[in-house]
Protein backbone atom coordinates (compact mmCIF):
# COMPACT_ATOMS: atom_id res chain seq x y z
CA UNK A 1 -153.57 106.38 5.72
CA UNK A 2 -155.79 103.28 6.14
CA UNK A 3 -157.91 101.94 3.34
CA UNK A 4 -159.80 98.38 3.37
CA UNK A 5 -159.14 95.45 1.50
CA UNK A 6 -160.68 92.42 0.99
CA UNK A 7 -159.67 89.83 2.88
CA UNK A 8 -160.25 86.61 0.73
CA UNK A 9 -160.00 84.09 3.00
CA UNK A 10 -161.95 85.19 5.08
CA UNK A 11 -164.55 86.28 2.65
CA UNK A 12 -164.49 82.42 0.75
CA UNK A 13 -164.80 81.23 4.61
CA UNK A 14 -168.44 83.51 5.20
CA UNK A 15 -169.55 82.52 2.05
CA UNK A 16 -169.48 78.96 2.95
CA UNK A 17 -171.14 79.96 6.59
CA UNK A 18 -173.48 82.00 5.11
CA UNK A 19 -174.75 79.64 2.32
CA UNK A 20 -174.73 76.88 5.24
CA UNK A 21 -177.03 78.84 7.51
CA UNK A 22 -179.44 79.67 4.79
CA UNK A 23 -179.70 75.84 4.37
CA UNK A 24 -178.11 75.76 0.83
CA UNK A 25 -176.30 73.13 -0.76
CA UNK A 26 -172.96 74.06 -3.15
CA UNK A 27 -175.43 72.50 -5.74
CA UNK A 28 -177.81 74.79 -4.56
CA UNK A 29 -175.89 77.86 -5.60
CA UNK A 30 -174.60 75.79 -8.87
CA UNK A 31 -178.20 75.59 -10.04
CA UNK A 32 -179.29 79.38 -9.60
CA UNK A 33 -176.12 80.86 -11.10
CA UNK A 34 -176.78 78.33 -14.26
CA UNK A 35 -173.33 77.18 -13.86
CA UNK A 36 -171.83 73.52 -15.41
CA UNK A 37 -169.81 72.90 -12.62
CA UNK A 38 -169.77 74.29 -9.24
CA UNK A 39 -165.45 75.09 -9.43
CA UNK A 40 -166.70 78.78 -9.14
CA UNK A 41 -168.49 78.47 -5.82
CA UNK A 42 -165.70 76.55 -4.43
CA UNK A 43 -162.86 78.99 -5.37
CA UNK A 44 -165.12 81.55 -4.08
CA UNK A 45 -165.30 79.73 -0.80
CA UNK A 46 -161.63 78.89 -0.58
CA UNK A 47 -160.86 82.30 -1.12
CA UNK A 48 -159.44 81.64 -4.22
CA UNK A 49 -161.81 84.27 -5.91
CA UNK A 50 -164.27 87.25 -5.47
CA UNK A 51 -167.85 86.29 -6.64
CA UNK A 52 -168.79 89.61 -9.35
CA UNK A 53 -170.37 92.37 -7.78
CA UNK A 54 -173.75 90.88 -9.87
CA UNK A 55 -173.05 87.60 -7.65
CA UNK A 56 -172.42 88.88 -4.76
CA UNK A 57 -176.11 91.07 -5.70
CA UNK A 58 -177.59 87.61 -6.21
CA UNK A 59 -175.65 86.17 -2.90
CA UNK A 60 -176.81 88.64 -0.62
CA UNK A 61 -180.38 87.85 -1.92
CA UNK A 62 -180.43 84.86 -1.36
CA UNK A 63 -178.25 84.83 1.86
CA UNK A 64 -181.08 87.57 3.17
CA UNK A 65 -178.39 89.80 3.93
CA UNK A 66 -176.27 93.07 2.34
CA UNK A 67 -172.81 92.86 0.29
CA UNK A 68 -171.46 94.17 2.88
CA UNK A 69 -172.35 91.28 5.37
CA UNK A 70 -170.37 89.11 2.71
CA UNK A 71 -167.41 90.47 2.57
CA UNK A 72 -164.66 90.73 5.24
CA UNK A 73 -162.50 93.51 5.31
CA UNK A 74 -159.34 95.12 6.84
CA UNK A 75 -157.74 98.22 7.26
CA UNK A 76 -154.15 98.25 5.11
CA UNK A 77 -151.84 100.88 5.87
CA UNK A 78 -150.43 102.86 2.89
CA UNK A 79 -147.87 105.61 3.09
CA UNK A 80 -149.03 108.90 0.68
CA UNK A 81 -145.74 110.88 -0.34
């Protein structure tokens, strides 16, 4: 059976495209999440972390596109006894 995952790398690497082609700055994204520093937003684009599904609500919003467009996914293979 095949279910998706998350594939974090590649999700932290279309973050950073994303926020680049909507003409954002890391600051940018620092400011409207009200966070002190902007570690977050860099783990997120390093693949280090997921943003939380409300950030990724926010993201999408301001990235003009759907969660779904964020994240990058693959099929995993699992074996079901």
């Amino acid at each position: 059976m095949a279910i998706p995952t998350i594939d974090l790398a590649l999700t932290g690497a279309n973050i950073m495209n994303l926020r680049k082609a909507s003409g954002l700055s890391v600051r940018d994204l620092q400011a409207v999440f009200g966070f002190s520093t902007p570690q977050a937003i860099y783990k997120w684009q390093a693949g280090a972390t997921l943003p939380t599904v409300d950030n990724l609500l926010v993201l999408a919003a301001l990235f003009h596109v759907k969660i779904d467009d964020i994240l990058v996914t693959r099929d995993t293979i699992i074996t079901v006894a």
